[in-house]
C-alpha atoms as a PDB file:
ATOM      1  CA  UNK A   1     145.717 -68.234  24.623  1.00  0.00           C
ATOM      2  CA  UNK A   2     143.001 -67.362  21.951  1.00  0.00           C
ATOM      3  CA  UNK A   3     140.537 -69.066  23.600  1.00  0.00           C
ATOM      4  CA  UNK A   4     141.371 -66.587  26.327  1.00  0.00           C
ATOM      5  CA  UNK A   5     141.258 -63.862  24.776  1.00  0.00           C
ATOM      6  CA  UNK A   6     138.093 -64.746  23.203  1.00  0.00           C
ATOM      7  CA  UNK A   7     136.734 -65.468  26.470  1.00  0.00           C
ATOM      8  CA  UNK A   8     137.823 -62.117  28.192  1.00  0.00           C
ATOM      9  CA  UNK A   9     136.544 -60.107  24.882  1.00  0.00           C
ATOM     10  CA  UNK A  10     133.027 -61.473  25.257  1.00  0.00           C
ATOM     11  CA  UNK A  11     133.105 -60.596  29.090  1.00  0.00           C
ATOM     12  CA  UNK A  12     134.246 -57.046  28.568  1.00  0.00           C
ATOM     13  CA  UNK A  13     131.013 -56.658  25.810  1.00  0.00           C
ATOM     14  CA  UNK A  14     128.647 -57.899  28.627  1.00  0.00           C
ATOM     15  CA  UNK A  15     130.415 -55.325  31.303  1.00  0.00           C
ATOM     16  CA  UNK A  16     130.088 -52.280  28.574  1.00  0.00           C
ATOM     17  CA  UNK A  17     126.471 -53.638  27.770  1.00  0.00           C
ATOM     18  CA  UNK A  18     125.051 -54.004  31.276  1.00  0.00           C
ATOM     19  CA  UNK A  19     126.820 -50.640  32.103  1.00  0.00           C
ATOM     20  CA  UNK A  20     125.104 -49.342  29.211  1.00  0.00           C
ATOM     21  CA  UNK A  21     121.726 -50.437  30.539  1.00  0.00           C
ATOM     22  CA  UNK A  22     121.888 -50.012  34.170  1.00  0.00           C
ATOM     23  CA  UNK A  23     122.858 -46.224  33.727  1.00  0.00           C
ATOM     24  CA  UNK A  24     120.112 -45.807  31.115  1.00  0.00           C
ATOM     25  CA  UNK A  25     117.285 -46.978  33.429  1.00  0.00           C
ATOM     26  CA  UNK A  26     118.665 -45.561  36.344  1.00  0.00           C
ATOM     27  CA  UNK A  27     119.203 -42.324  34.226  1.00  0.00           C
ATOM     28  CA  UNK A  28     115.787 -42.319  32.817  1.00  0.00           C
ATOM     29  CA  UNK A  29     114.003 -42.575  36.761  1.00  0.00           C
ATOM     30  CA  UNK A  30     115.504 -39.646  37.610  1.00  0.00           C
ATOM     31  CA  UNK A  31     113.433 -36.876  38.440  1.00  0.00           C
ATOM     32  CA  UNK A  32     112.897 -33.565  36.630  1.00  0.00           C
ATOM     33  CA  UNK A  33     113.465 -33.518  32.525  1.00  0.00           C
ATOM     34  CA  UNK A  34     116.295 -31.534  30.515  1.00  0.00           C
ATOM     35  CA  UNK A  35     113.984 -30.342  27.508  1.00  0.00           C
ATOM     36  CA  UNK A  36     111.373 -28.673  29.965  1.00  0.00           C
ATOM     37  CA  UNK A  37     114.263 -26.915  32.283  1.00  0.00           C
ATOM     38  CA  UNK A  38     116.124 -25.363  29.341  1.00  0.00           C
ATOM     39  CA  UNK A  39     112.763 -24.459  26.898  1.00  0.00           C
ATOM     40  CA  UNK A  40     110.057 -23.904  29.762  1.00  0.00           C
ATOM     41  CA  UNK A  41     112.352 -20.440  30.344  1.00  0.00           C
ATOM     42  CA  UNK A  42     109.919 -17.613  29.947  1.00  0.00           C
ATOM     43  CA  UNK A  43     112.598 -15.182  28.340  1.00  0.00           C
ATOM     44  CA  UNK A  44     112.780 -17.923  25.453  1.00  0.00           C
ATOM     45  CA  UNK A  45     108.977 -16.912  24.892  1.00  0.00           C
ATOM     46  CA  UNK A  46     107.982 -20.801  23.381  1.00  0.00           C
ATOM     47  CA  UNK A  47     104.650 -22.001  23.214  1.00  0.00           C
ATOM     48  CA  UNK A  48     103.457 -25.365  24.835  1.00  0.00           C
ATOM     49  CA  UNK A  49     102.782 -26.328  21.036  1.00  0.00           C
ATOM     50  CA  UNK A  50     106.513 -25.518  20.491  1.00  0.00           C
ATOM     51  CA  UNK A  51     108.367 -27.509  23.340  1.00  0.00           C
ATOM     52  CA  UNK A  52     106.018 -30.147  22.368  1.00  0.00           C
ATOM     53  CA  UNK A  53     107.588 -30.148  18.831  1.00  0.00           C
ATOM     54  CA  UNK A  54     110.925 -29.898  20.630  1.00  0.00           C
ATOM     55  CA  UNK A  55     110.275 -33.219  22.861  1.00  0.00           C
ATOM     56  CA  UNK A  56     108.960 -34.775  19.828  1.00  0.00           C
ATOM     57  CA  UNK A  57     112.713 -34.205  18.431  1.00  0.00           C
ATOM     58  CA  UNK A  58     114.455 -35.294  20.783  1.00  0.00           C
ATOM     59  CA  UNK A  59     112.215 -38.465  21.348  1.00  0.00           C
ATOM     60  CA  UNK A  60     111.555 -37.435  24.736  1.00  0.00           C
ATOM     61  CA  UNK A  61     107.930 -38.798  24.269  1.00  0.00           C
ATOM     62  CA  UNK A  62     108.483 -41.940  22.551  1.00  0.00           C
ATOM     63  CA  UNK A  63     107.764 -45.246  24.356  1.00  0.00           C
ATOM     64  CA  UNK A  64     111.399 -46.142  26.875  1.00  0.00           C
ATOM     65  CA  UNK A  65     111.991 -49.801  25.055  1.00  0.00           C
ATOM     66  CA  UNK A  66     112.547 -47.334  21.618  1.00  0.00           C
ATOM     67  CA  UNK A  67     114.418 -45.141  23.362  1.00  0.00           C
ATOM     68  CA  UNK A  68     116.667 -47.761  24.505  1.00  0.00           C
ATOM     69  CA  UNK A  69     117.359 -49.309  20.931  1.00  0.00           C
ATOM     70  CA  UNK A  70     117.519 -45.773  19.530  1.00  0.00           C
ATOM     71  CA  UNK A  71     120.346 -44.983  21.657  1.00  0.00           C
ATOM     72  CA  UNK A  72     122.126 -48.604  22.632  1.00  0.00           C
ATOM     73  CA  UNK A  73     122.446 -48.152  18.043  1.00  0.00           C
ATOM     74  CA  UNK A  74     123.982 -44.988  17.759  1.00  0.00           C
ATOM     75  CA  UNK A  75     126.137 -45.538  20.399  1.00  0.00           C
ATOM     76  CA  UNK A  76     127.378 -48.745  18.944  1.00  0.00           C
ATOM     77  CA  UNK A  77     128.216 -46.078  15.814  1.00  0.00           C
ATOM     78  CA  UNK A  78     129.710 -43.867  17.823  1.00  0.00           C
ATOM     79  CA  UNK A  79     127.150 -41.220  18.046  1.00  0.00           C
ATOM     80  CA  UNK A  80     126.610 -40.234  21.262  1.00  0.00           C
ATOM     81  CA  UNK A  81     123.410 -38.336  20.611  1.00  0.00           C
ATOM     82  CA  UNK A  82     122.976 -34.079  20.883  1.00  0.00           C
ATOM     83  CA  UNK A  83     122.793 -32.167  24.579  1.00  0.00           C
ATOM     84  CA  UNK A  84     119.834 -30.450  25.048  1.00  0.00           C
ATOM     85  CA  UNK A  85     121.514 -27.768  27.137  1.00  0.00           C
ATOM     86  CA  UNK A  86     124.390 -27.154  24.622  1.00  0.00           C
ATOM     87  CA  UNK A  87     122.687 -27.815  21.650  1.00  0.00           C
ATOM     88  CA  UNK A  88     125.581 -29.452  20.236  1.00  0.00           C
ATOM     89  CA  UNK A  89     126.994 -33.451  19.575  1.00  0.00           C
ATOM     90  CA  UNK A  90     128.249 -34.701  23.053  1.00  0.00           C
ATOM     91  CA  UNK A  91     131.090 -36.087  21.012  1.00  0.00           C
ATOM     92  CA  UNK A  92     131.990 -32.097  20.634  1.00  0.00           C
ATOM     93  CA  UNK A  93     131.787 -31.749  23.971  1.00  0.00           C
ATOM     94  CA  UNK A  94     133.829 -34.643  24.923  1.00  0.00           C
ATOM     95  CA  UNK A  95     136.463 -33.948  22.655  1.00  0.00           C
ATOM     96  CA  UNK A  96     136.873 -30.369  24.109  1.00  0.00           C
ATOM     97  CA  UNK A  97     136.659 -31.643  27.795  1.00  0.00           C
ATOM     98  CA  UNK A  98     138.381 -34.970  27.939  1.00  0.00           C
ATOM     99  CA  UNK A  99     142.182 -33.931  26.949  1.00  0.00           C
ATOM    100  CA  UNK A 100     141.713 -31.493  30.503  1.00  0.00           C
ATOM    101  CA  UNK A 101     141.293 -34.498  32.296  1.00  0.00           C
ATOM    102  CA  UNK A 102     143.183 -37.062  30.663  1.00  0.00           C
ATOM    103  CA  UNK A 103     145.775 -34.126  31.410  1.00  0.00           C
ATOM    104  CA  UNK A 104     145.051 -34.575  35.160  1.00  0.00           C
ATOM    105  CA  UNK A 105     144.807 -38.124  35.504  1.00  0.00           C
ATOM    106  CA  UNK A 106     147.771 -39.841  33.561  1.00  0.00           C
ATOM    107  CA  UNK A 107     150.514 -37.709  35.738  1.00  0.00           C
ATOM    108  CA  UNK A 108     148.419 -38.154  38.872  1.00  0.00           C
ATOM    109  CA  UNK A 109     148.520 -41.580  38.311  1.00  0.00           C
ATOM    110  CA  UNK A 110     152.002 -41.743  37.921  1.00  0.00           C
ATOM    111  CA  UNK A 111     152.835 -40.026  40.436  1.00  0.00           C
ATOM    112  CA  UNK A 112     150.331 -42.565  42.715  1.00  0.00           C
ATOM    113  CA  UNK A 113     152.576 -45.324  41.628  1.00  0.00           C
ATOM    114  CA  UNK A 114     155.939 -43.458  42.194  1.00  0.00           C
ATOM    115  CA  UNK A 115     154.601 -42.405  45.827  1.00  0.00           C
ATOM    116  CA  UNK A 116     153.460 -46.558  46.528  1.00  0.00           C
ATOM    117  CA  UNK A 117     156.678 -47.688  45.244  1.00  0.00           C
ATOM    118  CA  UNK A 118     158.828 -45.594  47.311  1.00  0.00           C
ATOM    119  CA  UNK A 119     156.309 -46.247  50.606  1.00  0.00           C
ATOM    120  CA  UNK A 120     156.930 -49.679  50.152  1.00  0.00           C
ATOM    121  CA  UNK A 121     160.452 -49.977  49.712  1.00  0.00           C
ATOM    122  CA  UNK A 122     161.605 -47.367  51.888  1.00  0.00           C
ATOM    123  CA  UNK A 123     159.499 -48.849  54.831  1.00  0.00           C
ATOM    124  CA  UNK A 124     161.429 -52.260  54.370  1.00  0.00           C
ATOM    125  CA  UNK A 125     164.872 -50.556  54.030  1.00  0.00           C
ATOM    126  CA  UNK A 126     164.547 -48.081  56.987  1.00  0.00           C
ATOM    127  CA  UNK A 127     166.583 -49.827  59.903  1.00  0.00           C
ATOM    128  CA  UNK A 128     164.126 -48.642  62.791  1.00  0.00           C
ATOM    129  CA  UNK A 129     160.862 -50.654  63.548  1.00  0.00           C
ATOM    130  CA  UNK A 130     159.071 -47.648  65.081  1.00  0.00           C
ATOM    131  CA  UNK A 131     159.862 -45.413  61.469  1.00  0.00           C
ATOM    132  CA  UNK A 132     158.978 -48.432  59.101  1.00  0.00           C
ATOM    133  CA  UNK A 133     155.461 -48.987  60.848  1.00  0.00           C
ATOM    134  CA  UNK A 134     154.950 -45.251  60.579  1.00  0.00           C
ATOM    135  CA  UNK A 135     155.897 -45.339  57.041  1.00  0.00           C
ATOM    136  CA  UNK A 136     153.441 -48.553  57.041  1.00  0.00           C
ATOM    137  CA  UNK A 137     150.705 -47.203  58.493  1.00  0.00           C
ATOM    138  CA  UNK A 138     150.359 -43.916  55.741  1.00  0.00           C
ATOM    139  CA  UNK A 139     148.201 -45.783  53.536  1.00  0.00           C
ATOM    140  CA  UNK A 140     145.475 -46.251  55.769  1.00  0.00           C
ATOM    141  CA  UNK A 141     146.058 -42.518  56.624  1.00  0.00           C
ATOM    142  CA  UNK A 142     146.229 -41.672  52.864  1.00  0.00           C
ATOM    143  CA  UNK A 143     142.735 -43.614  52.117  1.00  0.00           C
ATOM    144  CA  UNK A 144     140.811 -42.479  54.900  1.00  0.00           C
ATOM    145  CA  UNK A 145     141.047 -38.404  53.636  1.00  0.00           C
ATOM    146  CA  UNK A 146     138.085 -37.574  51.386  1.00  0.00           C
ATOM    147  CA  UNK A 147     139.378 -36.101  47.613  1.00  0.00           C
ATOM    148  CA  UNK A 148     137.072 -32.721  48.315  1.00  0.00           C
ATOM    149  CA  UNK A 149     139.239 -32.314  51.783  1.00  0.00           C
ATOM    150  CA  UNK A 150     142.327 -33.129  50.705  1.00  0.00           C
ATOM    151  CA  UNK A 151     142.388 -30.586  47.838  1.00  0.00           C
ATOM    152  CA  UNK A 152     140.919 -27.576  50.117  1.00  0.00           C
ATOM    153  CA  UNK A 153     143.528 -28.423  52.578  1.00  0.00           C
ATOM    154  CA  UNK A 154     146.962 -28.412  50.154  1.00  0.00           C
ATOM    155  CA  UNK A 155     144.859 -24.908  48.800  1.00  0.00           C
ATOM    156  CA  UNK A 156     144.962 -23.772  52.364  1.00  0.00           C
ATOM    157  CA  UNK A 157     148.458 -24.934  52.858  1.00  0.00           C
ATOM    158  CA  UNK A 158     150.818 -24.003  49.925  1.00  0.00           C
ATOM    159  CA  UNK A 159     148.567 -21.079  48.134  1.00  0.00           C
ATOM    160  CA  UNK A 160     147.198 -19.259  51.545  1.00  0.00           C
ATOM    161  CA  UNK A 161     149.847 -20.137  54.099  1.00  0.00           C
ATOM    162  CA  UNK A 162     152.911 -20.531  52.281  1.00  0.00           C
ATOM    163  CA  UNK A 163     152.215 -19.150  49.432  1.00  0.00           C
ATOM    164  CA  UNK A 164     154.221 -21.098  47.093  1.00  0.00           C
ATOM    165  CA  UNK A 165     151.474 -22.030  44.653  1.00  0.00           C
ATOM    166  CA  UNK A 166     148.831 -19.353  43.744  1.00  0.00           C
ATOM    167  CA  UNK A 167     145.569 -20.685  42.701  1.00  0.00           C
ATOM    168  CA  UNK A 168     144.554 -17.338  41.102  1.00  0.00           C
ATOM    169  CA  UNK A 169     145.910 -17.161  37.081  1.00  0.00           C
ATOM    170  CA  UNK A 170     148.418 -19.735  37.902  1.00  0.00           C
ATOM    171  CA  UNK A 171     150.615 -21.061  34.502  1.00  0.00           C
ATOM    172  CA  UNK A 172     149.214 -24.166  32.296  1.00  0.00           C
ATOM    173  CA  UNK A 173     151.023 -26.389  34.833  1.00  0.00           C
ATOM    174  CA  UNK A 174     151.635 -24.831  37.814  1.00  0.00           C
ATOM    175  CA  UNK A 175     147.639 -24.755  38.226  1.00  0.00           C
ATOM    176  CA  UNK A 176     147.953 -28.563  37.903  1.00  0.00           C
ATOM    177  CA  UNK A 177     150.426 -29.056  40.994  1.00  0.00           C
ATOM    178  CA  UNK A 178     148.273 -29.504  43.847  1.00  0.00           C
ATOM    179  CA  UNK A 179     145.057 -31.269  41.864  1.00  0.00           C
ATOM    180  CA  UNK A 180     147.979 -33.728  40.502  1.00  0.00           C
ATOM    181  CA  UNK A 181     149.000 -34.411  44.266  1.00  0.00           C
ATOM    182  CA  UNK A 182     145.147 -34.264  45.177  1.00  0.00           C
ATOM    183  CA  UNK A 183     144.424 -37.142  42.718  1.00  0.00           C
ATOM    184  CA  UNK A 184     147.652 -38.989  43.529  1.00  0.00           C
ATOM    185  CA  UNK A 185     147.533 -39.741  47.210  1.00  0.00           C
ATOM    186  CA  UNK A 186     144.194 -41.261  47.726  1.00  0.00           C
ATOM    187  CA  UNK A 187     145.223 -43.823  44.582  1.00  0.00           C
ATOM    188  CA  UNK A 188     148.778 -44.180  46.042  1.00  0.00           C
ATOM    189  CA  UNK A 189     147.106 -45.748  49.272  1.00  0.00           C
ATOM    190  CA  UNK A 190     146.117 -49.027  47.874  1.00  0.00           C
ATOM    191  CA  UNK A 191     148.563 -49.838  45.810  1.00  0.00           C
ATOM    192  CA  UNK A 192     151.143 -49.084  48.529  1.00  0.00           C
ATOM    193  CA  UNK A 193     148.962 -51.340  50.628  1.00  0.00           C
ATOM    194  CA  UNK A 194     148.804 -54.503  48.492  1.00  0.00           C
ATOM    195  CA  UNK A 195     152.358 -53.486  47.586  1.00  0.00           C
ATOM    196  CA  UNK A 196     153.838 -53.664  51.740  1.00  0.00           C
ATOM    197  CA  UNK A 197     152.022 -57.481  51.775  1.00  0.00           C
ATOM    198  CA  UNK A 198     152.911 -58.770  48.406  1.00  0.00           C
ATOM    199  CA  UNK A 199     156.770 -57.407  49.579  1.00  0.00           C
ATOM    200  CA  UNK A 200     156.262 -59.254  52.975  1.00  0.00           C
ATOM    201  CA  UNK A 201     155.028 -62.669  51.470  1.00  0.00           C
ATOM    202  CA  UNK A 202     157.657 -62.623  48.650  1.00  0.00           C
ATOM    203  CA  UNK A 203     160.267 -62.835  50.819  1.00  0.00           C
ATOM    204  CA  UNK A 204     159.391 -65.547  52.814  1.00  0.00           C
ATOM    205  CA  UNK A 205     160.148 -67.335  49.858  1.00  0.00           C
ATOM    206  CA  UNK A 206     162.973 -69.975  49.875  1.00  0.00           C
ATOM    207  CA  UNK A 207     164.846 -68.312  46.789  1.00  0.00           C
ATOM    208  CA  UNK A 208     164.988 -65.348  48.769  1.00  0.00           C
ATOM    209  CA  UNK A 209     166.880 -66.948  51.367  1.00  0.00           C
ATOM    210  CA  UNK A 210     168.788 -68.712  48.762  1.00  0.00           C
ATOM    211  CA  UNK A 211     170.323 -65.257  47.375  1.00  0.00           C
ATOM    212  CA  UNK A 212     171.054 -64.169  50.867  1.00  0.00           C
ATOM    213  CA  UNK A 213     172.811 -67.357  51.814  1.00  0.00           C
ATOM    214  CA  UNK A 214     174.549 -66.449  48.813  1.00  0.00           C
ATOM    215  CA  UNK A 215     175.820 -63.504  50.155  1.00  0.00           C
ATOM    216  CA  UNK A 216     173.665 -60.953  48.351  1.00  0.00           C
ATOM    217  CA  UNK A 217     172.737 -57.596  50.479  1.00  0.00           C
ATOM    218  CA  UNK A 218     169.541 -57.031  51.368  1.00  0.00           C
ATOM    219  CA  UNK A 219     168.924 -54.082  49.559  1.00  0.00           C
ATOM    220  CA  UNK A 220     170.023 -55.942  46.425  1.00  0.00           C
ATOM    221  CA  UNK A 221     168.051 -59.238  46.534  1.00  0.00           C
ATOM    222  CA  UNK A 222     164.624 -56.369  47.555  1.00  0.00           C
ATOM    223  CA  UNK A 223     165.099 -54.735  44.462  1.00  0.00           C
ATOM    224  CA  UNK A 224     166.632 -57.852  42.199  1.00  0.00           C
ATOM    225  CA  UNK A 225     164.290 -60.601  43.190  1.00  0.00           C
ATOM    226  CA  UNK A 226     161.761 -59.520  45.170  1.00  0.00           C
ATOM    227  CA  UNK A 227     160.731 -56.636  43.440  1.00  0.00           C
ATOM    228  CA  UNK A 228     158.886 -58.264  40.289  1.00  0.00           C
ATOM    229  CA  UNK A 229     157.454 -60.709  42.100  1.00  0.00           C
ATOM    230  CA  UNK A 230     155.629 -58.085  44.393  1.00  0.00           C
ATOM    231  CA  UNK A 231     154.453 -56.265  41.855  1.00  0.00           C
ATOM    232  CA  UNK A 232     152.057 -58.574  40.102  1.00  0.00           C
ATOM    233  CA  UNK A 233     149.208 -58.260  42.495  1.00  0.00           C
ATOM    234  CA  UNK A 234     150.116 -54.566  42.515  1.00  0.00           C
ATOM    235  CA  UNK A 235     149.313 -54.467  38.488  1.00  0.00           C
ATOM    236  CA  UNK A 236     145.974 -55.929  38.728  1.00  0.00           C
ATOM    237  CA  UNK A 237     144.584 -53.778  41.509  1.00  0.00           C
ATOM    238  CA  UNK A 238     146.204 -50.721  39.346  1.00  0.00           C
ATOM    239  CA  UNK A 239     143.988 -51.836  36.427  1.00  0.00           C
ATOM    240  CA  UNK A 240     140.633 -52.127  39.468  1.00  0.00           C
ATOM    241  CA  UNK A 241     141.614 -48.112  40.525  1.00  0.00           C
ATOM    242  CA  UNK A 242     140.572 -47.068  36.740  1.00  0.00           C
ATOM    243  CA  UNK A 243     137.241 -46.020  38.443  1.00  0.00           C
ATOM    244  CA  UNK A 244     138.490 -44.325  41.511  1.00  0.00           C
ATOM    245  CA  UNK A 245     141.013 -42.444  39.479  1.00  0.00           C
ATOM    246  CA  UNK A 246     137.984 -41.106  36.996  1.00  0.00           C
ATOM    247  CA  UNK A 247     135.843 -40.561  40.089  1.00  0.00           C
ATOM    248  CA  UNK A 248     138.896 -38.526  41.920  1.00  0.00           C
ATOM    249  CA  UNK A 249     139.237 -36.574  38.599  1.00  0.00           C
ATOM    250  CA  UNK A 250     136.335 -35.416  38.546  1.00  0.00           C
ATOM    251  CA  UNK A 251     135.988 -34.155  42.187  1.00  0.00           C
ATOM    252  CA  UNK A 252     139.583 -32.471  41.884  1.00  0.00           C
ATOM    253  CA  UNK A 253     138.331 -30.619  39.018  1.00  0.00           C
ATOM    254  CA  UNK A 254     135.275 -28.915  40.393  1.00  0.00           C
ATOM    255  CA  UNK A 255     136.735 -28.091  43.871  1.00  0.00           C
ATOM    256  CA  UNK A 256     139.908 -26.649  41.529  1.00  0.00           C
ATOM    257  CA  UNK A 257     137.370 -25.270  39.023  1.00  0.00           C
ATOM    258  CA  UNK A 258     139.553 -26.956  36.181  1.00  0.00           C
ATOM    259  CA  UNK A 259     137.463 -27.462  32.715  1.00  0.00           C
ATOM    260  CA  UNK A 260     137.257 -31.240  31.654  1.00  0.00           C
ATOM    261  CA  UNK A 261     134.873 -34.191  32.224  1.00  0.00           C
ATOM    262  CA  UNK A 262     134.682 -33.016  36.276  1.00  0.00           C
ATOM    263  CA  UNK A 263     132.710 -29.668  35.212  1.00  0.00           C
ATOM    264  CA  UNK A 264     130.854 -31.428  32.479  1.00  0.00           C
ATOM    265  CA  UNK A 265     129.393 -34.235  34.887  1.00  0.00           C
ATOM    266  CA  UNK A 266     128.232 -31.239  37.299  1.00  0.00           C
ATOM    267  CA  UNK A 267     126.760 -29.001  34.576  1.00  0.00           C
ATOM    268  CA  UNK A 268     125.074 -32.277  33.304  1.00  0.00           C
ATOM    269  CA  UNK A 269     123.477 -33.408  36.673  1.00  0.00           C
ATOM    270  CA  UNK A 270     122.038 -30.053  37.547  1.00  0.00           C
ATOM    271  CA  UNK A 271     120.555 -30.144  34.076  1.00  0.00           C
ATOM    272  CA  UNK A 272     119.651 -33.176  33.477  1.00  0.00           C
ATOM    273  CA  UNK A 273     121.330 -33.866  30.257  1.00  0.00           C
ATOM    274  CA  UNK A 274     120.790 -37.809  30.211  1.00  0.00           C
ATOM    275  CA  UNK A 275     122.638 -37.595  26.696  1.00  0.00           C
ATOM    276  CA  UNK A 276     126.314 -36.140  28.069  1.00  0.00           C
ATOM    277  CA  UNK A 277     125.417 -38.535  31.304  1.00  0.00           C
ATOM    278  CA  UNK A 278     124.995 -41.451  29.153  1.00  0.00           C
ATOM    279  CA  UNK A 279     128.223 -41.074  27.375  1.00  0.00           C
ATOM    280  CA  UNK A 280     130.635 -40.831  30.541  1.00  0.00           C
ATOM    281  CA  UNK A 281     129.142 -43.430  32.294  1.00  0.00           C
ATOM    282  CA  UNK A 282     130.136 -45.242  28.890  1.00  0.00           C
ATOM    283  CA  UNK A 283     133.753 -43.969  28.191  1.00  0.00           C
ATOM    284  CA  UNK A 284     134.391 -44.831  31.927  1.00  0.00           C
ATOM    285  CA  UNK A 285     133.072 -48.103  31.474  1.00  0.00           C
ATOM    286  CA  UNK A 286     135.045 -48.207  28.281  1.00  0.00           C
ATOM    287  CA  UNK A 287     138.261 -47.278  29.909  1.00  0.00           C
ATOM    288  CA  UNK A 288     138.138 -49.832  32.629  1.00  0.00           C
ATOM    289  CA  UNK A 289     136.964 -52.595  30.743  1.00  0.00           C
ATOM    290  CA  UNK A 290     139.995 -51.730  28.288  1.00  0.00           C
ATOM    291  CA  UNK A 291     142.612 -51.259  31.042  1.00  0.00           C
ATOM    292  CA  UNK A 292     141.858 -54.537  32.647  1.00  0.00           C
ATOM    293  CA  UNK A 293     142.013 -56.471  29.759  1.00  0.00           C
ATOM    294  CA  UNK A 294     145.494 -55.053  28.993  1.00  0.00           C
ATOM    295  CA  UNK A 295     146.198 -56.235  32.750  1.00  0.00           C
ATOM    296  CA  UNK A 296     144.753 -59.367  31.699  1.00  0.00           C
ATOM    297  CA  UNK A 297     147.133 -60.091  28.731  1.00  0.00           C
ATOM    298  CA  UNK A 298     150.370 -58.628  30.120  1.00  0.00           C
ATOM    299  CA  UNK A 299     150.093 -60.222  33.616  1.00  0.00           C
ATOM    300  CA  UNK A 300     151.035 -64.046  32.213  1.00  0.00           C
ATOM    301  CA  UNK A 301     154.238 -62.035  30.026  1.00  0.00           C
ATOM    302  CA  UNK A 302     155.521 -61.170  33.366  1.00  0.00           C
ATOM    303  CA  UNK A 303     154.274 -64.769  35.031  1.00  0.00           C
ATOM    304  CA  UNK A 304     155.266 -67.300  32.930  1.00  0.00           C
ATOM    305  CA  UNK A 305     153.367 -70.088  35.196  1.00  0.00           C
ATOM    306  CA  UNK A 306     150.429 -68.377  34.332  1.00  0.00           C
ATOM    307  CA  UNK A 307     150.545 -68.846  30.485  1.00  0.00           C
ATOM    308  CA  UNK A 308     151.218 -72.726  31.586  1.00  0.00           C
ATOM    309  CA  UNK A 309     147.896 -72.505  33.449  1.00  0.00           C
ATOM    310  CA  UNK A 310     145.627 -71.266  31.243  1.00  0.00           C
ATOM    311  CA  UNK A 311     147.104 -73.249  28.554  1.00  0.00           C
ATOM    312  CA  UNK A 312     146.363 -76.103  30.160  1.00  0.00           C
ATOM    313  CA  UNK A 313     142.752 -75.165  31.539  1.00  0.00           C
ATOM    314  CA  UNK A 314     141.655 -73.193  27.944  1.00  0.00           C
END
């Protein structure tokens, strides 16, 4: 098992550092420049002999290769550089943005994973074949709607129509009601997906029909036996949807216009601030590396045939 967890450790350093590189050259080809479209402003008044002094700070000028090493160092010290735009750390900027979104995307994934589960199940409860391949097919329904739609449509729905939600000065969390259930349902569709065939294959297993013969209900051996068993390949792909679930934050926040890492990202883009860029394409990176290596360690505590295989091939 250490050799393991050595091995996974070193992977997740080469995912972080070829994350780390990809977005800076792809980051650093973009067109336009941040320093130019905040200090070329004529109501700032600066001379060219000025901005050239402020390029010169931010090594703007200085050859790419020491740019790369210049940054790849302080980020491996935790300094994510200054924003041009702001004028401040990005670490400031993170730490005032990131608790909005973190905020958003724990209870939306919860509630993804509540949604699957109950898909799932239900559908193989339900005693009618036409109402469990309707509950079935949901998923596909579910993926299939873009984030940006779905969140203008419950907006249309429940704040315009019904008017149970307003999305004008609405409390601390009732404004987070429909960009929670905008974030959930697009996440919920995979998982209940994986979730309906991992329930299906489980229990064409002979223990199944062991505790049946047994005279266990069918409800009870679902939820008893089958359940952990069908859950396994759900955890894994739950650790894979890190990046969707960032990605579907950050839509749901800017067509919501809720503060966090979603209106950071856009401010960023239209102003090129490589620096702020840099450091969320890094903190996503981190958080997926991190979440599948958890997924990593606690799949072979719920499979104990794992831990015999790895044993015996590490």
């Amino acid at each position: 098992m250490k050799s393991y967890l050595t091995q996974r450790l070193g992977q997740a350093l080469l995912v972080l550092w070829a994350a780390f590189t990809v977005s800076f050259v792809l980051l650093q080809v973009l067109p336009g420049d941040a320093i130019l479209i905040k200090f070329q402003n004529p109501d700032l008044g600066l001379s060219p002999d000025q901005i050239a002094e402020m390029r010169l700070a931010y090594g703007a000028d200085s050859p790419l290769w020491q740019q790369y090493l210049h940054t790849l160092a302080a980020m491996l010290r935790g300094d994510f550089g200054y924003s041009v735009q702001a004028g401040v750390p990005v670490s400031d900027l993170l730490a005032s943005n990131f608790p909005d979104t973190l905020r958003l995307a724990l209870p939306g994934f919860l509630l993804a994973v509540v949604i699957a589960v109950l898909l799932s199940f239900i559908s193989n409860l339900v005693g009618f074949r036409w109402l469990k391949n309707a509950l079935q097919s949901l998923p596909s329904l579910f993926i299939s709607l873009p984030t940006f739609w779905l969140g203008i449509a419950l907006i249309q729905l429940f704040s315009f129509q019904l008017r149970w939600i307003p999305v004008i000065n609405p409390g601390p969390w009732q404004g987070l009601i429909l960009p929670i259930i905008t974030l959930a349902i697009p996440i919920s569709a995979p998982l209940a997906q994986i979730l309906i065939r991992s329930i299906d294959q489980v229990q064409t297993q002979p223990f199944v029909a062991v505790a049946r013969a047994k005279g266990a209900s069918y409800s009870g051996v679902l939820w008893r036996h089958v359940a952990l068993n069908a859950l396994l390949p759900v955890l894994t792909v739950a650790g894979l949807l890190l990046g969707e679930l960032i990605a579907g934050a950050l839509i749901t926040e800017t067509v919501f216009g809720l503060s966090g890492l979603g209106q950071l990202t856009q401010q960023a883009v239209n102003n090129q601030d490589i620096a702020v860029l840099q450091a969320i394409v890094m903190i996503s990176a981190f958080g997926f590396v991190t979440i599948n290596l958890l997924v990593d360690l606690l799949t072979p505590l719920l499979d104990p045939r794992l831990q015999t295989y790895r044993g015996a091939t590490l």
